[in-house]
Protein backbone atom coordinates (compact mmCIF):
# COMPACT_ATOMS: atom_id res chain seq x y z
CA UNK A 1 -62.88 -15.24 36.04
CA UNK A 2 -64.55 -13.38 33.50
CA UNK A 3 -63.41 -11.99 30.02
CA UNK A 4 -63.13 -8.29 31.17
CA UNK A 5 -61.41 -9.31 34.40
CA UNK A 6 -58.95 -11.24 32.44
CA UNK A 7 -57.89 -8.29 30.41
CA UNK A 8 -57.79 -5.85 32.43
CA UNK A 9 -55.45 -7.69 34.75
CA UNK A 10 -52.94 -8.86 31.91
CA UNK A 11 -53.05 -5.46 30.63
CA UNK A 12 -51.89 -4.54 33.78
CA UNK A 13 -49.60 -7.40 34.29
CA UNK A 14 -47.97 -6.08 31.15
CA UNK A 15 -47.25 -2.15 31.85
CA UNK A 16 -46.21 -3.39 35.48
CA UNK A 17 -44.23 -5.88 35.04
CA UNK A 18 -40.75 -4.48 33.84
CA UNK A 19 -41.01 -1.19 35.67
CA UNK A 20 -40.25 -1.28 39.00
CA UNK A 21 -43.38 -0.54 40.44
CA UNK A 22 -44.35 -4.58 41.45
CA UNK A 23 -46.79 -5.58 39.05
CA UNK A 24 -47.90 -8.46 41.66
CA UNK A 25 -48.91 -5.98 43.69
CA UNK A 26 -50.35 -3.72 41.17
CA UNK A 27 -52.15 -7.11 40.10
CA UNK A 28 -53.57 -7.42 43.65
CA UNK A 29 -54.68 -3.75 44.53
CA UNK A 30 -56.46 -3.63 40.52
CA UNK A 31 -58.15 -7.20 41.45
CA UNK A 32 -59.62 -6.30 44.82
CA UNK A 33 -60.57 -2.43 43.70
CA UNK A 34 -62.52 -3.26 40.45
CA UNK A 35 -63.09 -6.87 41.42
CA UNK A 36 -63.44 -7.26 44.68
CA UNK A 37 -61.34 -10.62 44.54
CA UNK A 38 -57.99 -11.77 44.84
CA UNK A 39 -56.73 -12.86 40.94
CA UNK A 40 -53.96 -14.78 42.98
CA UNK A 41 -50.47 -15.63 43.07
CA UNK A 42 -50.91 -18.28 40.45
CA UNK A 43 -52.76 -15.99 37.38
CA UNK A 44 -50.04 -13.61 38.92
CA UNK A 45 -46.75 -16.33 37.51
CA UNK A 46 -48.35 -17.64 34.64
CA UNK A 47 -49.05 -14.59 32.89
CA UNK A 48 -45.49 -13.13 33.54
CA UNK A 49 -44.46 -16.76 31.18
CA UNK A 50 -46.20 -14.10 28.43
CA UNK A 51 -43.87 -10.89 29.65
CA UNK A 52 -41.15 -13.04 30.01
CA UNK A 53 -41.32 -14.05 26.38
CA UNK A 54 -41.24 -10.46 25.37
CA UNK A 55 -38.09 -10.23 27.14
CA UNK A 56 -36.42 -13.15 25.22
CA UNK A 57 -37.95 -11.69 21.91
CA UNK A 58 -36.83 -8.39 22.77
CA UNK A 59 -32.90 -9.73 23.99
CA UNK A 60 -33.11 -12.62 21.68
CA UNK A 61 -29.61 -11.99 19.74
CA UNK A 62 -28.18 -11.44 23.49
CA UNK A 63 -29.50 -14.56 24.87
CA UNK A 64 -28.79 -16.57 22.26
CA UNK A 65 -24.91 -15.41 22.24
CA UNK A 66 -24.65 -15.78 26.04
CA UNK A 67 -26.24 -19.28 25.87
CA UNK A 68 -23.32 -20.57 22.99
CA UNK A 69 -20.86 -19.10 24.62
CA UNK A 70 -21.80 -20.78 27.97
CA UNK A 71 -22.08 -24.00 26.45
CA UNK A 72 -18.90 -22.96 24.33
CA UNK A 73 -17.09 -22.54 27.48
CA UNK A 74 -17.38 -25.55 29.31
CA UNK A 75 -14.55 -27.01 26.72
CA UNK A 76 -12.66 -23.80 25.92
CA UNK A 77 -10.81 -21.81 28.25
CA UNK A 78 -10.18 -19.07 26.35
CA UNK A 79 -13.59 -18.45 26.16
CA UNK A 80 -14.14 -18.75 30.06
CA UNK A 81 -12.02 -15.89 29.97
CA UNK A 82 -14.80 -13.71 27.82
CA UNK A 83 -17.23 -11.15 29.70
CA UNK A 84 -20.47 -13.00 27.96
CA UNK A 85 -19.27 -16.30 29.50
CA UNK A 86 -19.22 -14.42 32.86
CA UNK A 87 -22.02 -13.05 32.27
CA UNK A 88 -24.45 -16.01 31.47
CA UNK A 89 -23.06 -17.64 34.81
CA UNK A 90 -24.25 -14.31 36.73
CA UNK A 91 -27.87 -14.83 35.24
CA UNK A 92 -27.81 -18.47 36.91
CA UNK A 93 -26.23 -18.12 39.92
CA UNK A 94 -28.57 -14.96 40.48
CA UNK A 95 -31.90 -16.83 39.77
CA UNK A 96 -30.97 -20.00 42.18
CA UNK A 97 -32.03 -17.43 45.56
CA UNK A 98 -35.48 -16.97 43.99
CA UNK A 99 -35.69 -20.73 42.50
CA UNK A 100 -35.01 -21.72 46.05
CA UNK A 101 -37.22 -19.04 48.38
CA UNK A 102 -40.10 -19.40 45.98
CA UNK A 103 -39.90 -23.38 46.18
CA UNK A 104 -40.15 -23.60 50.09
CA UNK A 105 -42.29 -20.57 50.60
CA UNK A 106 -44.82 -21.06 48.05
CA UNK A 107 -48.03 -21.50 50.52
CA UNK A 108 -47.23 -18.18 52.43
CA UNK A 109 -46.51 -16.43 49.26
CA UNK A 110 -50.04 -17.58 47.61
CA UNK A 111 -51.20 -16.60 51.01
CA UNK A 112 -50.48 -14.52 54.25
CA UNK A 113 -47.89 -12.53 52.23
CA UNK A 114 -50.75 -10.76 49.82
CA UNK A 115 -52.13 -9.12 52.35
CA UNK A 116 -52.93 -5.67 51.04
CA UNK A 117 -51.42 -3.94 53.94
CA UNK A 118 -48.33 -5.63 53.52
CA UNK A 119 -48.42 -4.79 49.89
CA UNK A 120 -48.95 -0.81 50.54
CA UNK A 121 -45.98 -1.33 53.22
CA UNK A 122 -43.62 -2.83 50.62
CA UNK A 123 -44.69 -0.05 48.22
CA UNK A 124 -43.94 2.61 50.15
CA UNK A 125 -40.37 1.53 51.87
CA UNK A 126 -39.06 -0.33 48.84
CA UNK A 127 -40.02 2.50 46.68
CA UNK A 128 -38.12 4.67 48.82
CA UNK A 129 -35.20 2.29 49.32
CA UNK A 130 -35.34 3.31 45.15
CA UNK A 131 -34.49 6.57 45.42
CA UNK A 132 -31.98 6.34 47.88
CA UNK A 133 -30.04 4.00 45.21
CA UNK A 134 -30.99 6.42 42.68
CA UNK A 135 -29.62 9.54 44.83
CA UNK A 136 -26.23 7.88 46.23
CA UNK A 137 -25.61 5.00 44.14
CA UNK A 138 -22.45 6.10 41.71
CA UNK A 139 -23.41 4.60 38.56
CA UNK A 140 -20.33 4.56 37.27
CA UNK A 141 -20.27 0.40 36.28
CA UNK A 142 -21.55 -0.40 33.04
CA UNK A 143 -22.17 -4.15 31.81
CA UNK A 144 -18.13 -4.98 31.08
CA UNK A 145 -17.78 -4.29 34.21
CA UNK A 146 -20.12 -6.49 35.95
CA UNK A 147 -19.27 -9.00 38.63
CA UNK A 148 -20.27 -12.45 40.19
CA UNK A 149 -20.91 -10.49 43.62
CA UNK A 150 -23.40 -8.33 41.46
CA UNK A 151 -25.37 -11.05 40.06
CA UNK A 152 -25.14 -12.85 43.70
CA UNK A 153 -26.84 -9.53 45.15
CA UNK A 154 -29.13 -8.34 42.87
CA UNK A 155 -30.06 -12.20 42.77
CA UNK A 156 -31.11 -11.70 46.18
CA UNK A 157 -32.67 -8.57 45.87
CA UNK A 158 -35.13 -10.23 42.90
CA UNK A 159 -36.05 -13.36 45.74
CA UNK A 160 -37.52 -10.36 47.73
CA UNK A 161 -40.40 -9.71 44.89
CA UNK A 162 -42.10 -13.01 46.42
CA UNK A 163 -43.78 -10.97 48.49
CA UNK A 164 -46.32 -8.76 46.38
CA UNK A 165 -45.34 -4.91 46.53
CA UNK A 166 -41.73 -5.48 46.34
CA UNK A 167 -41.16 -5.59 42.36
CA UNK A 168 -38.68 -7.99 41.14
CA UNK A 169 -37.45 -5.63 38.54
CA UNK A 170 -37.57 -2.81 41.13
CA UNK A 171 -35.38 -4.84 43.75
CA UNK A 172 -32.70 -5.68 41.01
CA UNK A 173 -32.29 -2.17 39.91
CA UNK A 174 -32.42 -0.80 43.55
CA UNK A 175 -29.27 -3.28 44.43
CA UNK A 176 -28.19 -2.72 40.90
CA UNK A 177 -28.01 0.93 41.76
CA UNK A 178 -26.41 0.94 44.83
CA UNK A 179 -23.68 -1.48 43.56
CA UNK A 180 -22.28 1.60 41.42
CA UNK A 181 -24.07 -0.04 38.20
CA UNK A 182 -25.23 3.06 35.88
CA UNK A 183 -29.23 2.69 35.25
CA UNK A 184 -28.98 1.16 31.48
CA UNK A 185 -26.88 -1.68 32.85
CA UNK A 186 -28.69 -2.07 35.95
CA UNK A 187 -32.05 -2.46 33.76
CA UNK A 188 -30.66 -4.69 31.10
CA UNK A 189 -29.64 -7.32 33.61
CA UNK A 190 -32.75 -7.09 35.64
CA UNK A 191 -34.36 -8.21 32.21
CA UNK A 192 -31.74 -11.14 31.98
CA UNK A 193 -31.89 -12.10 35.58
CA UNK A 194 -35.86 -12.65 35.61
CA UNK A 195 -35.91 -15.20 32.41
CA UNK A 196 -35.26 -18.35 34.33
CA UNK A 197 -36.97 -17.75 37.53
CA UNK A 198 -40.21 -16.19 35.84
CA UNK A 199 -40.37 -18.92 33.74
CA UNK A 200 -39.82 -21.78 36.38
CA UNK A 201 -42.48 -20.02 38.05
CA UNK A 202 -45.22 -19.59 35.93
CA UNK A 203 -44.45 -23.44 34.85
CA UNK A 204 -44.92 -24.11 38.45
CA UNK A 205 -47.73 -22.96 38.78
CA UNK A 206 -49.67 -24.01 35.65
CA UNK A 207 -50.73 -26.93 37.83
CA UNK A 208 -52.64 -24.25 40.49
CA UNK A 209 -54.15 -21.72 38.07
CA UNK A 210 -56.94 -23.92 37.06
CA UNK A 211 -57.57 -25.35 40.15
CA UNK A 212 -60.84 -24.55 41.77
CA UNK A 213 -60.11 -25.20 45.38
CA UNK A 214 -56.84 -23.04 45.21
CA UNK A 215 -56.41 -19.31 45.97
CA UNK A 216 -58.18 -16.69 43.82
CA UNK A 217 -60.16 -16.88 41.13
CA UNK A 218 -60.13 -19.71 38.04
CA UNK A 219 -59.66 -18.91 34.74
CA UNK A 220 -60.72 -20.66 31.57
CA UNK A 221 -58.02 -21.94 29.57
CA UNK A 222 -58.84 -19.57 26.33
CA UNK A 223 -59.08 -17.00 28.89
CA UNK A 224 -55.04 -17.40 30.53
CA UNK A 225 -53.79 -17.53 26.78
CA UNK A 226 -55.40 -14.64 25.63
CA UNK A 227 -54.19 -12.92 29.22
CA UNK A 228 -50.54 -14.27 28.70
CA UNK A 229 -50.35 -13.20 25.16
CA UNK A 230 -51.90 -9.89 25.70
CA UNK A 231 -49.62 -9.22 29.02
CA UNK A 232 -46.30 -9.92 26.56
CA UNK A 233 -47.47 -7.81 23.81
CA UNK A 234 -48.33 -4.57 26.19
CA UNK A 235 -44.88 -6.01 27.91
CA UNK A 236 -42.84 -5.99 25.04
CA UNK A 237 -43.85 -2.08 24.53
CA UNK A 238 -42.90 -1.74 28.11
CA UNK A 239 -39.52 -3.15 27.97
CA UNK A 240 -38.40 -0.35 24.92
CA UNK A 241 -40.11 2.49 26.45
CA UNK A 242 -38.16 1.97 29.94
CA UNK A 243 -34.69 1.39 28.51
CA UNK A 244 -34.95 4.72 26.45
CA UNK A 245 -36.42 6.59 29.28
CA UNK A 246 -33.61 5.16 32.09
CA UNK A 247 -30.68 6.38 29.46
CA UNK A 248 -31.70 9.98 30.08
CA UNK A 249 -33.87 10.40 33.34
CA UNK A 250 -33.50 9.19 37.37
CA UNK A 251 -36.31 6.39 38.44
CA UNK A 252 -37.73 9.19 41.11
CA UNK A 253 -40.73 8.95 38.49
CA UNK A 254 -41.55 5.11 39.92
CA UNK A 255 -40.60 6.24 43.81
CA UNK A 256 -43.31 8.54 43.61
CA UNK A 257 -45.77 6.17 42.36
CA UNK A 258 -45.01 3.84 44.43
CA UNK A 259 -45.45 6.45 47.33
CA UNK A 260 -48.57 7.80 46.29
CA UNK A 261 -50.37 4.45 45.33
CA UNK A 262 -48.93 3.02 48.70
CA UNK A 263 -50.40 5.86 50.53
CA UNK A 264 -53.73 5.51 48.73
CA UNK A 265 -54.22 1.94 49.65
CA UNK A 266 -53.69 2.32 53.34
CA UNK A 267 -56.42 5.20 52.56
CA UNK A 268 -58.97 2.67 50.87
CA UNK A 269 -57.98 0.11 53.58
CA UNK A 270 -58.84 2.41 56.52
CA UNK A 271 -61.76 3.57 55.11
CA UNK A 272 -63.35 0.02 53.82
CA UNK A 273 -63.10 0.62 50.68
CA UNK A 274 -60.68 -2.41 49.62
CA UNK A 275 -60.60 -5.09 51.91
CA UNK A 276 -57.15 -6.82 52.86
């Protein structure tokens, strides 16, 4: 991997990852189009450890609370009776679908799943399966009002972003959506939901990015701290633009991007201009 392909793709990594566009797959179509390579599934994880830590930054006060009041719970019972104590167990029953999926599936998911067809597929129909939530979906539910069925759901929803195209923040607010949850609350604990599993993840996979027989390219190991770092500080910007903008406009602004640059890849595809 060189320098410039490094940032480029954890700039990328960064403005993709918390809108719900699939920044995997946004990762694979940038790779292949001004690469011609495959970064892979494992540059892919271990730079989202870097966006992940922009969410805890960014949520720190809330994660902290939810994390003493779990442990606070386990010997009070009034507390087991408090929405925060709910809460935190939502977040980890919701990451144990991915946790599990990503486990047993890993070798498709680093390969037969990133496909670029299947990519511009998943765009296009999970993109619209958006703004069908976004038209019908109530929003009525804010985060008081959240439930363990929700977290089971949307927790289901986010296993679905193994396959590149999908968007794990995109699938959480799309089930988040159509469970009557209004967009702010929807948003907030698709940020919550992806700590653990991102960051099992990218751990997981610290042991493949470096390896030269594995999938995609190698970087150096200045090279995928200067990416992570760099994809958490443009992610970090990211994560306070989209909770303003979701407080006063729809998501039909990702739908159509994820239409248009779904579209466009089958284009390049046909025409042999990115190879799958």
């Amino acid at each position: 991997m060189t320098w410039l392909q490094a940032v480029v793709l954890a700039v990328v990594q960064g403005l993709t990852e918390f809108l719900p566009v699939s920044s995997s797959g946004h990762l694979r179509i940038v790779s292949q189009l001004l690469f011609d390579t495959d970064a892979g599934a494992s540059f892919t994880a271990v730079t989202q450890i870097g966006t992940e830590l922009a969410v805890v930054i960014y949520f720190f006060g809330d994660i902290v609370r939810l994390i003493g009041t779990w442990f606070r719970g386990m010997v009070n019972a009034e507390i087991r009776r408090t929405q925060d104590y709910r809460l935190a167990w939502y977040v980890i029953v919701g990451s144990i679908p991915i946790g599990i999926l990503g486990f047993f599936f890993q070798d498709l998911i680093r390969g037969a799943l990133r496909s670029l067809w299947i990519t511009a597929t998943t765009l296009i129909v999970f993109g619209l399966l958006l703004g069908v939530a976004e038209r019908y979906g109530p929003q009525l539910r804010k985060q008081a009002e959240l439930r363990l069925s929700d977290g089971v759901l949307m927790g289901l929803a986010q296993s679905l972003a193994l396959v590149p195209g999908v968007s794990r923040s995109g699938g959480t607010i799309t089930a988040g959506l159509a469970l009557g949850l209004n967009r702010s609350t929807a948003v907030r604990f698709s940020f919550l939901l992806a700590i653990p599993a991102v960051f099992a993840a990218g751990l997981l996979e610290l042991g493949h990015v470096f390896n030269p027989e594995g999938p995609g390219v190698q970087p150096s190991g200045p090279q995928m701290l200067v990416a992570t770092i760099l994809a958490g500080l443009v992610g970090y910007a990211c994560i306070a633009w989209l909770l303003r903008y979701v407080e006063k406009h729809s998501v039909y602004l990702f739908v159509w991007w994820r239409v248009v640059v779904g579209v466009a890849v089958y284009v390049l595809l046909t025409f042999g201009v990115l190879q799958a």
